[in-house]
Protein backbone atom coordinates (compact mmCIF):
# COMPACT_ATOMS: atom_id res chain seq x y z
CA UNK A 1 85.30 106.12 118.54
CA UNK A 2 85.59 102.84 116.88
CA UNK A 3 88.26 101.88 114.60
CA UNK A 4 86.42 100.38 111.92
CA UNK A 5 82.80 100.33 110.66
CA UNK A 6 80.81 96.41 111.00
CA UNK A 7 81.39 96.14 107.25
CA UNK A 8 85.16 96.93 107.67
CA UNK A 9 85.34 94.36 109.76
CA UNK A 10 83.98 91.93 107.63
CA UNK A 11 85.49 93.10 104.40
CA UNK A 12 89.24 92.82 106.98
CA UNK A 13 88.12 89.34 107.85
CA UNK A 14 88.08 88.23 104.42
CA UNK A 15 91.34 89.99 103.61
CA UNK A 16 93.00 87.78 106.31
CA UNK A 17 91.86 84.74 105.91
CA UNK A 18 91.68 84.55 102.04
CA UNK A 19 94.04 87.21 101.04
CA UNK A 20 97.18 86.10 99.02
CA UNK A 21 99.47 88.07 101.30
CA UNK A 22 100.81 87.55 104.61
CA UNK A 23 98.23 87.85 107.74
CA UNK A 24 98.37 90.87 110.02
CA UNK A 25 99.86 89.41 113.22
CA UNK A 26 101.21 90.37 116.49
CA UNK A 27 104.67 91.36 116.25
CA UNK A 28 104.80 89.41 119.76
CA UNK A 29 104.19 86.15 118.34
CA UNK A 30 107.35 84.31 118.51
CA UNK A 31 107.53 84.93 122.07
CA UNK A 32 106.61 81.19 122.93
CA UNK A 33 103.32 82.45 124.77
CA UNK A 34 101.38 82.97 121.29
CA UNK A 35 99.34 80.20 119.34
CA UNK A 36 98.39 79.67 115.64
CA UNK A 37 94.47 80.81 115.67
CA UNK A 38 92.41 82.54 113.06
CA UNK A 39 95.07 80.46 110.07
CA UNK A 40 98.55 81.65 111.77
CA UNK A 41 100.76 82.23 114.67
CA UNK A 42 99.59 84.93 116.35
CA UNK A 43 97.04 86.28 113.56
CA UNK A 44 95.26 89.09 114.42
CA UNK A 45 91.10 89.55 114.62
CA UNK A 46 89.19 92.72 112.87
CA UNK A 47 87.01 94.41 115.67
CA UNK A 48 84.95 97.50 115.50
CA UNK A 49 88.19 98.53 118.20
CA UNK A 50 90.82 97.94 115.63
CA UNK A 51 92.73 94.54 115.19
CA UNK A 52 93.54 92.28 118.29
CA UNK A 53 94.62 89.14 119.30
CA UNK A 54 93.23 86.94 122.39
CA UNK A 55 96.60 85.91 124.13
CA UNK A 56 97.74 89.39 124.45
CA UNK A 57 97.18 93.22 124.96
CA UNK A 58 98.23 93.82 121.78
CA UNK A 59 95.97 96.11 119.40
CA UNK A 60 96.79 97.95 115.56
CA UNK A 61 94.02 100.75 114.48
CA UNK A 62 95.07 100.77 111.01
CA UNK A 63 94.64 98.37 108.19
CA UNK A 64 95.67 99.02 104.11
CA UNK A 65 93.06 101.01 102.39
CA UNK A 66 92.07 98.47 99.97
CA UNK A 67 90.69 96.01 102.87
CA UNK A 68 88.44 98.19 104.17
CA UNK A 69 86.33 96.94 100.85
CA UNK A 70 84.55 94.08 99.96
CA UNK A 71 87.06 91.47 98.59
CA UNK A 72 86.38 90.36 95.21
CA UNK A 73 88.95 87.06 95.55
């Protein structure tokens, strides 16, 4: 069962990379093995599997209701 729908992930996408809050990221990331991708250390990526980030196993299925819609920023 996926996590979120193709257009969740696009509307999340938006959210963190234009949002005027701070990015979802890895609560790993200050463990000297993560790197700033995607805007900030550690950022996490919207998949259809839930958020992720490529230097880790590290996964969240969850995101604020409000992101799951299109952005209007």
């Amino acid at each position: 069962m996926s996590a979120f729908t193709p257009d969740e992930v696009v509307n999340l996408d938006f959210y963190q990379r234009h949002g005027n809050f701070h990015p979802f990221t890895c609560p790993h990331r200050n463990d000297g093995a993560h790197r700033a991708v995607g805007g900030d250390l550690g950022a996490l990526f919207p998949t259809v599997r839930g958020w992720s980030y490529p230097f880790c196993d590290y996964t969240q299925n969850w995101a604020h209701d409000f992101m799951l819609k299109k952005g209007t920023q």
